[in-house]
Protein backbone atom coordinates (compact mmCIF):
# COMPACT_ATOMS: atom_id res chain seq x y z
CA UNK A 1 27.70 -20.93 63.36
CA UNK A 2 26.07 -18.84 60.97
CA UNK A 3 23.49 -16.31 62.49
CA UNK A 4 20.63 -14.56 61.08
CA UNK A 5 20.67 -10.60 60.98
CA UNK A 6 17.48 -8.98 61.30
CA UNK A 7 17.30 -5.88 59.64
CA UNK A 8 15.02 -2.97 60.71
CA UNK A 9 13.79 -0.47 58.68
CA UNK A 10 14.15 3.45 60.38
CA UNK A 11 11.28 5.04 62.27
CA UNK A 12 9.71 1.17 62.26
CA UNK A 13 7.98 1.93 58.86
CA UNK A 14 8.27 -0.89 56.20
CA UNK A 15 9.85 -1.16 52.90
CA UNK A 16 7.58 0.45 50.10
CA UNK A 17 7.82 1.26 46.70
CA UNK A 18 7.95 4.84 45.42
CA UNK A 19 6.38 4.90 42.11
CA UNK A 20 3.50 7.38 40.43
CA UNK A 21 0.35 6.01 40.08
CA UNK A 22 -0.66 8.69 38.25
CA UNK A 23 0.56 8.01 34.52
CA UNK A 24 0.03 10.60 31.75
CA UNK A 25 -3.53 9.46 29.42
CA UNK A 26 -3.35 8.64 26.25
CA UNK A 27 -5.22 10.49 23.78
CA UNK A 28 -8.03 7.78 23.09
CA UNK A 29 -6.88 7.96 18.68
CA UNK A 30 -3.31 6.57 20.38
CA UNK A 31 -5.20 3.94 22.72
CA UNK A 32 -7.00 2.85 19.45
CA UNK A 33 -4.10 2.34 17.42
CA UNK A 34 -2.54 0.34 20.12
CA UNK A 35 -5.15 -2.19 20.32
CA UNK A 36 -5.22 -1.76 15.83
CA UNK A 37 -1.61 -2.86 16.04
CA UNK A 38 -1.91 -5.72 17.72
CA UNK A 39 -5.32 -6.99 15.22
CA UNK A 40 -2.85 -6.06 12.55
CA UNK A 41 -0.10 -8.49 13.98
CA UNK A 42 -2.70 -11.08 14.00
CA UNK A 43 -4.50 -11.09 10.76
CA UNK A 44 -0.29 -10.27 8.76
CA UNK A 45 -1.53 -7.13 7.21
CA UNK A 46 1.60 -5.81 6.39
CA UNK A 47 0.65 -2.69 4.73
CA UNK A 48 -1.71 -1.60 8.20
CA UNK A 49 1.08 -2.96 10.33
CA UNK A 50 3.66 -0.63 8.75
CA UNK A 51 1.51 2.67 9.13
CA UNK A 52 0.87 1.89 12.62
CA UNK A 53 3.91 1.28 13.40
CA UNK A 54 5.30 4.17 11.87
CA UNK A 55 2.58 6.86 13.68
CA UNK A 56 3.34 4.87 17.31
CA UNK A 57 7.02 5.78 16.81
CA UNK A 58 6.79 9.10 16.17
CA UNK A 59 4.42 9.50 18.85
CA UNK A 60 6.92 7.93 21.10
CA UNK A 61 9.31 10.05 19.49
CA UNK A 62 7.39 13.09 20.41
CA UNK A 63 7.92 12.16 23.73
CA UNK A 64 11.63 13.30 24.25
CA UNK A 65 11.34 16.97 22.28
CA UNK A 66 9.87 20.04 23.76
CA UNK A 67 6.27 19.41 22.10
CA UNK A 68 5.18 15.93 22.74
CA UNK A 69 2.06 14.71 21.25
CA UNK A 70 -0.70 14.59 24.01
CA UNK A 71 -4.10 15.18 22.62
CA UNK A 72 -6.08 13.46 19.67
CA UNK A 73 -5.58 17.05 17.16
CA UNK A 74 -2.11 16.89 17.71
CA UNK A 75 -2.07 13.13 16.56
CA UNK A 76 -4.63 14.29 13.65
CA UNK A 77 -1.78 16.91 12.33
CA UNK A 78 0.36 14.12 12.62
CA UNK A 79 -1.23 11.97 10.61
CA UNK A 80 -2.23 14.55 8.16
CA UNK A 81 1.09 15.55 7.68
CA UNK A 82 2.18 11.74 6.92
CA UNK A 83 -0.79 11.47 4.43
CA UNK A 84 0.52 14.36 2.58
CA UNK A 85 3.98 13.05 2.26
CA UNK A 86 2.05 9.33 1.27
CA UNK A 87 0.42 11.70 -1.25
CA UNK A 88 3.17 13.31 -2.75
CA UNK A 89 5.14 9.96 -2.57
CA UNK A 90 2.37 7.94 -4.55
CA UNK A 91 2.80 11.12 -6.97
CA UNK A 92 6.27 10.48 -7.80
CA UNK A 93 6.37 6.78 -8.00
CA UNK A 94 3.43 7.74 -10.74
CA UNK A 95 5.88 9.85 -12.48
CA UNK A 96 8.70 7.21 -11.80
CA UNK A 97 6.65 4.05 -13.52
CA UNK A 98 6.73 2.57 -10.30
CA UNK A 99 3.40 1.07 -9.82
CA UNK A 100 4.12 -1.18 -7.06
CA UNK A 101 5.53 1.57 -4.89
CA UNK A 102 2.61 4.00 -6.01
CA UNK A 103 -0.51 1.27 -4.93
CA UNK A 104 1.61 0.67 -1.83
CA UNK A 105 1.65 4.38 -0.84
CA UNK A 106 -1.99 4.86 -1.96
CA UNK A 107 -2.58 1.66 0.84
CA UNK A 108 -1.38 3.82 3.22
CA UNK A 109 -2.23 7.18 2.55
CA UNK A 110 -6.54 5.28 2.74
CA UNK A 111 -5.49 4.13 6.09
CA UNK A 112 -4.28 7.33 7.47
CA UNK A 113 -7.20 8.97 6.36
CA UNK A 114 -9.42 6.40 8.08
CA UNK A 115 -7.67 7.13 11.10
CA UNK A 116 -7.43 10.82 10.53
CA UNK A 117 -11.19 10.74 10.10
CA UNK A 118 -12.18 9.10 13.44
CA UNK A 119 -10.88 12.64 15.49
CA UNK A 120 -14.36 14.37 15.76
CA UNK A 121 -13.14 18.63 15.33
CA UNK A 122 -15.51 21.65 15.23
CA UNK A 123 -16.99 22.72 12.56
CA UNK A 124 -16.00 25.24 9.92
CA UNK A 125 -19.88 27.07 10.51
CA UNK A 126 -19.16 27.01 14.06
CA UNK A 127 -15.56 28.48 14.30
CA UNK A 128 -16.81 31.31 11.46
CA UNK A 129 -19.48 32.24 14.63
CA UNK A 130 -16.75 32.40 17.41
CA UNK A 131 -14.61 33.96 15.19
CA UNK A 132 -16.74 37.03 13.61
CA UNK A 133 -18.13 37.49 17.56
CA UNK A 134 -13.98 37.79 18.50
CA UNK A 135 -13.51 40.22 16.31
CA UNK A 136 -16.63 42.11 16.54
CA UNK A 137 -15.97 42.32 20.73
CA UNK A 138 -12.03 43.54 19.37
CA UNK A 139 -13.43 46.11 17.26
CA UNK A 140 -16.12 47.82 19.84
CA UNK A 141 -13.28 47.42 22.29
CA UNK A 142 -11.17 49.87 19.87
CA UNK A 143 -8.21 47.19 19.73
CA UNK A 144 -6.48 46.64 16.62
CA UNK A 145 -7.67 43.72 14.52
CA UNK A 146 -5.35 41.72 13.04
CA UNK A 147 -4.89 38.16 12.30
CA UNK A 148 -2.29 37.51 14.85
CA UNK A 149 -3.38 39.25 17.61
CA UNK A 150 -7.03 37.65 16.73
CA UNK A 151 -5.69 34.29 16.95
CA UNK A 152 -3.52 35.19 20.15
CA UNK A 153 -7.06 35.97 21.66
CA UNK A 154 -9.02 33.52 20.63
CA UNK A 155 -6.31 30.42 21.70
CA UNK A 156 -5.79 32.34 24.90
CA UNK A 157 -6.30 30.82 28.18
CA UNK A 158 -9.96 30.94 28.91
CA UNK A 159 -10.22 32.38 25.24
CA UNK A 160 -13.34 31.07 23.38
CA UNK A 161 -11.22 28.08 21.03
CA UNK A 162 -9.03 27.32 24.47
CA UNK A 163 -9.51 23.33 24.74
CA UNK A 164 -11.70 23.06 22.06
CA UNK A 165 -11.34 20.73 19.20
CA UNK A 166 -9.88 23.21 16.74
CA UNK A 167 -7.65 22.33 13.89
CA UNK A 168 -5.22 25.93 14.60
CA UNK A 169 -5.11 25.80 10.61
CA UNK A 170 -8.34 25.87 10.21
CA UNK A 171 -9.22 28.76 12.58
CA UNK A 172 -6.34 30.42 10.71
CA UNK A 173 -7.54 29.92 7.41
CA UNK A 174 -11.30 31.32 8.45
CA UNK A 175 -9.69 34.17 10.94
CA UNK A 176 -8.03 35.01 7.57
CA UNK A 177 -10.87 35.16 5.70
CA UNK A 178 -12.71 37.02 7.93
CA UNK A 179 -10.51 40.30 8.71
CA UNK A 180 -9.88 41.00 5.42
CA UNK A 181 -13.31 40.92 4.68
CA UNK A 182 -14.08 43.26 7.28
């Protein structure tokens, strides 16, 4: 006779199941080139397909080193640094007489910068102002003005660039600019 065993869960509470339903965001550039893939996979264009494929992978690659890719600048220096390798690439195959390789890297490097393009950052007038006010307030405050310690300040928490759409580069390039002229 085969009987049925009931079992009971402890303290009478019922099975559940332990997961987070709090999942990390995707920057919204990422979300978009999900949703391009899969257009891409539709209409077979190959040359899309491949770039969008290659930026979701290192994304995803991102993932398991110390600085994974979270926000849409750090996808836009990403993609900038691919289009600069495209561009260099397209270069050589120039160089090489390898037309077919060069129009294919061209392809790419125009879709990169239609993606790079769609990340709205601050302006360069705008991050000249926060920057000349920085060091102004660092100079009546008697602290040394450098470029470094500038940029320390101005990327500090609750410092006047922290969570702003800033291209670090940029600010560098204009911080540069900036104390040397002063």
């Amino acid at each position: 006779m085969l009987r049925v065993l009931r079992q009971t869960t402890r303290l009478g509470l019922s099975q559940a199941r332990w997961n987070s339903t709090a999942s990390p965001s995707l920057p919204p550039l990422l979300a978009t080139l999900k949703t391009d893939l899969k257009t891409a996979m539709r209409a077979k264009d190959t040359d899309r397909l491949n770039v969008i494929r290659a930026l979701i992978s290192e994304t995803n690659n991102s993932q398991k080193t110390s600085s994974p890719i979270q926000t849409d600048l750090q996808l836009l220096a990403l993609i900038r640094k691919r289009a600069a390798a495209s561009k260099d690439s397209a270069q050589q195959f120039a160089e090489a007489d390898r037309p077919d390789l060069k129009e294919k890297e061209e392809k790419a490097q125009t879709i990169l910068e239609e993606y790079g393009s769609q990340v709205q950052t601050m302006g360069v007038d705008e991050i000249k102002e926060i920057v000349s006010e920085q060091v102004s307030k660092m100079k009546a405050a008697g602290a040394k003005v450098e470029i470094g310690i500038v940029l320390k300040s101005l990327f500090a928490p609750q410092g006047p660039l922290d969570g702003k759409p800033a291209e670090r580069s940029e600010v560098a390039k204009i911080t540069k600019e900036i104390v040397s002229s002063a």
